[in-house]
Protein backbone atom coordinates (compact mmCIF):
# COMPACT_ATOMS: atom_id res chain seq x y z
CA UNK A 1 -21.65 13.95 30.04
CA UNK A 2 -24.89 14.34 28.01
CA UNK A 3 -25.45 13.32 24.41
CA UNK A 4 -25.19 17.45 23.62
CA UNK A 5 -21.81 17.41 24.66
CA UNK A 6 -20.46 14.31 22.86
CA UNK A 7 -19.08 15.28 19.22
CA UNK A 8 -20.85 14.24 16.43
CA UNK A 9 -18.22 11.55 14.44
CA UNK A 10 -17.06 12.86 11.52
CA UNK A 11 -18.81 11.39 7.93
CA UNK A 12 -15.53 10.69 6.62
CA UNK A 13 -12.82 8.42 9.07
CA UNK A 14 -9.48 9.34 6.90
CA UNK A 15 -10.67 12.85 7.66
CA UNK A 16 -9.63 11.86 11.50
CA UNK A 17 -6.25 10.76 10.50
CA UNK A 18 -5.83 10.76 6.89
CA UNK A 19 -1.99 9.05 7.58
CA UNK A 20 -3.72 5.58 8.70
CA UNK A 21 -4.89 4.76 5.18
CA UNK A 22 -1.91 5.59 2.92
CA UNK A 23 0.27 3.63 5.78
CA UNK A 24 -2.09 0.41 4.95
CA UNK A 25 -1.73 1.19 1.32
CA UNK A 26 2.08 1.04 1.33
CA UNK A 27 1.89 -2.01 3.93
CA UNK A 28 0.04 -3.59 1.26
CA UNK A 29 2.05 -3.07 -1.80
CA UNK A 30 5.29 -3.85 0.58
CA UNK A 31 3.53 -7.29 1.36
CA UNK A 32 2.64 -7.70 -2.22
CA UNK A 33 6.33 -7.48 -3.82
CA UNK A 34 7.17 -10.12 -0.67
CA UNK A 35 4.81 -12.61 -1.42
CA UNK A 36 5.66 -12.29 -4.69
CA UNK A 37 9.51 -12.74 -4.68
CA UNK A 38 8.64 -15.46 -2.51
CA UNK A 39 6.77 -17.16 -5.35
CA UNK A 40 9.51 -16.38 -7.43
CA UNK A 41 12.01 -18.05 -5.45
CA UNK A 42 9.98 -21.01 -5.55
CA UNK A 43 9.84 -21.15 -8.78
CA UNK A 44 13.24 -20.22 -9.78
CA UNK A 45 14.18 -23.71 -8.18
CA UNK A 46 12.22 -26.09 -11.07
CA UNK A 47 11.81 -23.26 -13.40
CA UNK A 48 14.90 -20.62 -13.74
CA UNK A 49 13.14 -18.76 -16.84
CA UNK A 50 9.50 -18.43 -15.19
CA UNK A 51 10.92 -17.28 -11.36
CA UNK A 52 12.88 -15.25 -12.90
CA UNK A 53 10.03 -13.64 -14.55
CA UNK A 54 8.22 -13.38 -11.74
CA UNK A 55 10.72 -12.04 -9.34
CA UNK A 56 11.38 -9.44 -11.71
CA UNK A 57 7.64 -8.95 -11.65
CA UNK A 58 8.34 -8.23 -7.52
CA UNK A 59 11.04 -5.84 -8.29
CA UNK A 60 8.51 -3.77 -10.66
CA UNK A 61 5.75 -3.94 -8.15
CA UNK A 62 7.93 -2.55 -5.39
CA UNK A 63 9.57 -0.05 -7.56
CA UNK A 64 6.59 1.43 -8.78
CA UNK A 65 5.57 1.77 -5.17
CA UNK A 66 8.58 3.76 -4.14
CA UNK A 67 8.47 5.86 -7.47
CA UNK A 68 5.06 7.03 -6.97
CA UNK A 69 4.33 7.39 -2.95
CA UNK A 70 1.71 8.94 -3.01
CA UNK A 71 -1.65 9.38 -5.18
CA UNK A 72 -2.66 12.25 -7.36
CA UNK A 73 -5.72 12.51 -5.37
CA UNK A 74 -3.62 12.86 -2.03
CA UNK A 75 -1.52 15.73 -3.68
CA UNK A 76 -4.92 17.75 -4.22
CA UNK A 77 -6.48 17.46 -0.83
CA UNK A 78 -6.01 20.23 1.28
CA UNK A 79 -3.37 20.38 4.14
CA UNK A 80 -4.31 20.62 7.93
């Protein structure tokens, strides 16, 4: 195969496979919300006002995750 018939890569990656990068986002906010119920939990066992705080902290984080799942700016790009 010559270097005229390999395909130039695209400028863009998510343009490849624009499902890989809102996975990672969601990965990340899931891990978030963990780590910080976590936290909470440790806390909650010196401090029952402050991990409580924080857990419910968790709860918001993940919740706002599942309410909005995905961006305004992934609603506007065109289908494929």
């Amino acid at each position: 195969m010559t270097s005229s018939q390999v395909p130039a890569p695209k400028d863009d990656p998510e343009d490849a496979d624009p499902g890989l990068a809102r996975a990672r986002t969601s990965l990340a906010w899931t891990r978030t919300a963990i780590s910080f119920l976590a936290v909470g939990a440790a806390i909650l066992k010196t401090d029952v006002p402050a991990g409580a705080i924080v857990i419910a902290a968790s709860l918001g984080i993940w919740g706002l995750r599942q309410f909005f799942p995905r961006s305004r700016t992934a609603a506007n790009r065109p289908a494929r």
